[in-house]
Protein backbone atom coordinates (compact mmCIF):
# COMPACT_ATOMS: atom_id res chain seq x y z
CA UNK A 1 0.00 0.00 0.00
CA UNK A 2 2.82 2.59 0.69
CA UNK A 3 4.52 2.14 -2.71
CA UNK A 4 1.20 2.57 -4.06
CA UNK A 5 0.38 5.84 -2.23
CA UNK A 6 3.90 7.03 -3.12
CA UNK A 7 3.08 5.76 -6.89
CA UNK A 8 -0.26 7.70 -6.87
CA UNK A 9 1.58 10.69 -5.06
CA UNK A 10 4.59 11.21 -7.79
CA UNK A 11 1.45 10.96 -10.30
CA UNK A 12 -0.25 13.74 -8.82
CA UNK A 13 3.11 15.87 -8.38
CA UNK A 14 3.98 14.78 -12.36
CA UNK A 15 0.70 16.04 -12.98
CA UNK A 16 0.73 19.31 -11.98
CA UNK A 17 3.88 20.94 -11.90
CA UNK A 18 5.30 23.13 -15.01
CA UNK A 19 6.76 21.57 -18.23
CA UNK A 20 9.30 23.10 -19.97
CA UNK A 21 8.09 24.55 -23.29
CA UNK A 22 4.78 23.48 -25.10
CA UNK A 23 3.01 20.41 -24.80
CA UNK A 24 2.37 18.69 -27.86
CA UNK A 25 0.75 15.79 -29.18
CA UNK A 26 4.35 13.26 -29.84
CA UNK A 27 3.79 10.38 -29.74
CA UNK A 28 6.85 9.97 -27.21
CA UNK A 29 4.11 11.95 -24.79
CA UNK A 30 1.68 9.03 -25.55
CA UNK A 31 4.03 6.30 -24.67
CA UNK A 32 4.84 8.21 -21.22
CA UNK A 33 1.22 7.97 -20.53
CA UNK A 34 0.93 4.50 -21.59
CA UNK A 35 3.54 3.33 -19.22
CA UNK A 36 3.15 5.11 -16.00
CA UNK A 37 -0.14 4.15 -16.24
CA UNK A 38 0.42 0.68 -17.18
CA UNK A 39 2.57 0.44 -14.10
CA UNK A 40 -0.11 1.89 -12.12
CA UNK A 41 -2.49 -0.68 -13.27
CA UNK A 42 -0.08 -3.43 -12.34
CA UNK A 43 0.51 -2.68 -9.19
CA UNK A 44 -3.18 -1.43 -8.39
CA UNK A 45 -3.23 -5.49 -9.61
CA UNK A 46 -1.04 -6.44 -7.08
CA UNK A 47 -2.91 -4.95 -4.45
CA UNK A 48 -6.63 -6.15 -5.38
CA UNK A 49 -5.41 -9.79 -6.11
CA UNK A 50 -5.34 -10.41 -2.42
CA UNK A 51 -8.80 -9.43 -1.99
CA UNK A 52 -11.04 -10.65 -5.05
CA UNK A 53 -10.49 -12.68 -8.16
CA UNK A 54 -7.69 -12.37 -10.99
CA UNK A 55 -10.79 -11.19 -12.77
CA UNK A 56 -12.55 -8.47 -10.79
CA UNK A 57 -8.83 -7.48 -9.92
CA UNK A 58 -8.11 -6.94 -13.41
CA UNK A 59 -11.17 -4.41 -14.07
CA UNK A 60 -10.82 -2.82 -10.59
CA UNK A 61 -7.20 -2.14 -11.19
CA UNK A 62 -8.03 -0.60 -14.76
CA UNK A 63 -10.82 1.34 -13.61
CA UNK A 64 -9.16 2.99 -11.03
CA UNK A 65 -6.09 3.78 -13.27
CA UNK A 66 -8.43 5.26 -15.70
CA UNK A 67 -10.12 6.95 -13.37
CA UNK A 68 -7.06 8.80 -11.73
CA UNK A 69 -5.65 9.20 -15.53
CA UNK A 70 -8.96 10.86 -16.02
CA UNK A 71 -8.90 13.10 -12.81
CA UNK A 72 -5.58 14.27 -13.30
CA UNK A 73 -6.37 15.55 -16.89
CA UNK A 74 -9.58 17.64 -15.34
CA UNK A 75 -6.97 18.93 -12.41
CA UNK A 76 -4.47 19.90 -15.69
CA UNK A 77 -7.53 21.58 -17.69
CA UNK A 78 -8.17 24.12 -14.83
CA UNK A 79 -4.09 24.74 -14.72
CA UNK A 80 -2.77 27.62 -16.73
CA UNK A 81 0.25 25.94 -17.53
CA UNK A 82 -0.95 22.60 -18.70
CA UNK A 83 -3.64 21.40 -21.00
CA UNK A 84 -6.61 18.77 -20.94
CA UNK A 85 -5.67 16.18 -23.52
CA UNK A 86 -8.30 13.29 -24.08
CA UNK A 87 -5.46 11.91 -26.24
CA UNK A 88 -3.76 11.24 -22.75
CA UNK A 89 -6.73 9.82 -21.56
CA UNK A 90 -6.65 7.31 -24.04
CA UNK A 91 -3.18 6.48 -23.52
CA UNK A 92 -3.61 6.01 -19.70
CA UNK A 93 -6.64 3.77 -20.01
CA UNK A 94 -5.15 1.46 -23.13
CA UNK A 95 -2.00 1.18 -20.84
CA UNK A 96 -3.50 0.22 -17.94
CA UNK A 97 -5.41 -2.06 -20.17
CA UNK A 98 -3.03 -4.30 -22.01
CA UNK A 99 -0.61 -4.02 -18.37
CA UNK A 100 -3.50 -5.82 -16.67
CA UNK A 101 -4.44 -8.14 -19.27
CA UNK A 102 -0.83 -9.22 -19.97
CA UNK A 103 0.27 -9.31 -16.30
CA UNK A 104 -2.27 -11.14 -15.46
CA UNK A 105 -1.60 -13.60 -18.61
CA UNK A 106 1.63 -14.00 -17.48
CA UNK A 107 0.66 -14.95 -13.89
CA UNK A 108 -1.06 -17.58 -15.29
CA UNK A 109 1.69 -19.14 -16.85
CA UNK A 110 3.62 -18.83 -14.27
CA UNK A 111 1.19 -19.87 -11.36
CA UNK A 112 0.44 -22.89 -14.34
CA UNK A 113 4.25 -23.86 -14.65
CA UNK A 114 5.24 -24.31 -10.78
């Protein structure tokens, strides 16, 4: 739980604090999103697998990540030095996605192979 919090914290701080120059639309912007919030995903994973199924961890770990991803753009629309970008949006949710789905594969294979 405290790595998490941390996780969630340097998100937040990320988030909100001044970027040099203008945002744009790279695409090396997109994969940033896509990984941080893969990683969040995984280890939002990591801490709902102990409570429910592989399953219902999956989705809750996805929506959450999407969710925050989702928050912090709103929290960067009302910020005069950063932008609302539903392209981020999308990057955050399909990388929490496909984190989830292929951790979760790979558990599997693992859990299958011991």
């Amino acid at each position: 739980m405290f790595l998490l919090t941390v996780w969630f914290a340097m998100i937040l701080i990320a988030s909100v604090v001044p970027v040099a120059g203008v945002e744009t639309d790279l695409p090396a912007d997109k994969v940033v999103h896509f990984v941080m919030y893969g990683l969040t995903a995984i280890l939002l994973f990591r801490f709902f697998e102990r409570k429910t199924t592989l399953t219902r961890a999956c989705y809750s770990s996805v929506a959450v990540a999407a969710l925050y991803g989702a928050g912090m753009e709103v929290v960067q629309y009302f910020l005069p030095y950063r932008s609302f970008s539903a392209g981020d949006m999308a990057a955050n949710t399909t990388g929490a996605f496909l984190a989830c789905v292929l951790y979760v594969k790979g558990k599997k294979l693992w859990d299958s192979s011991q």
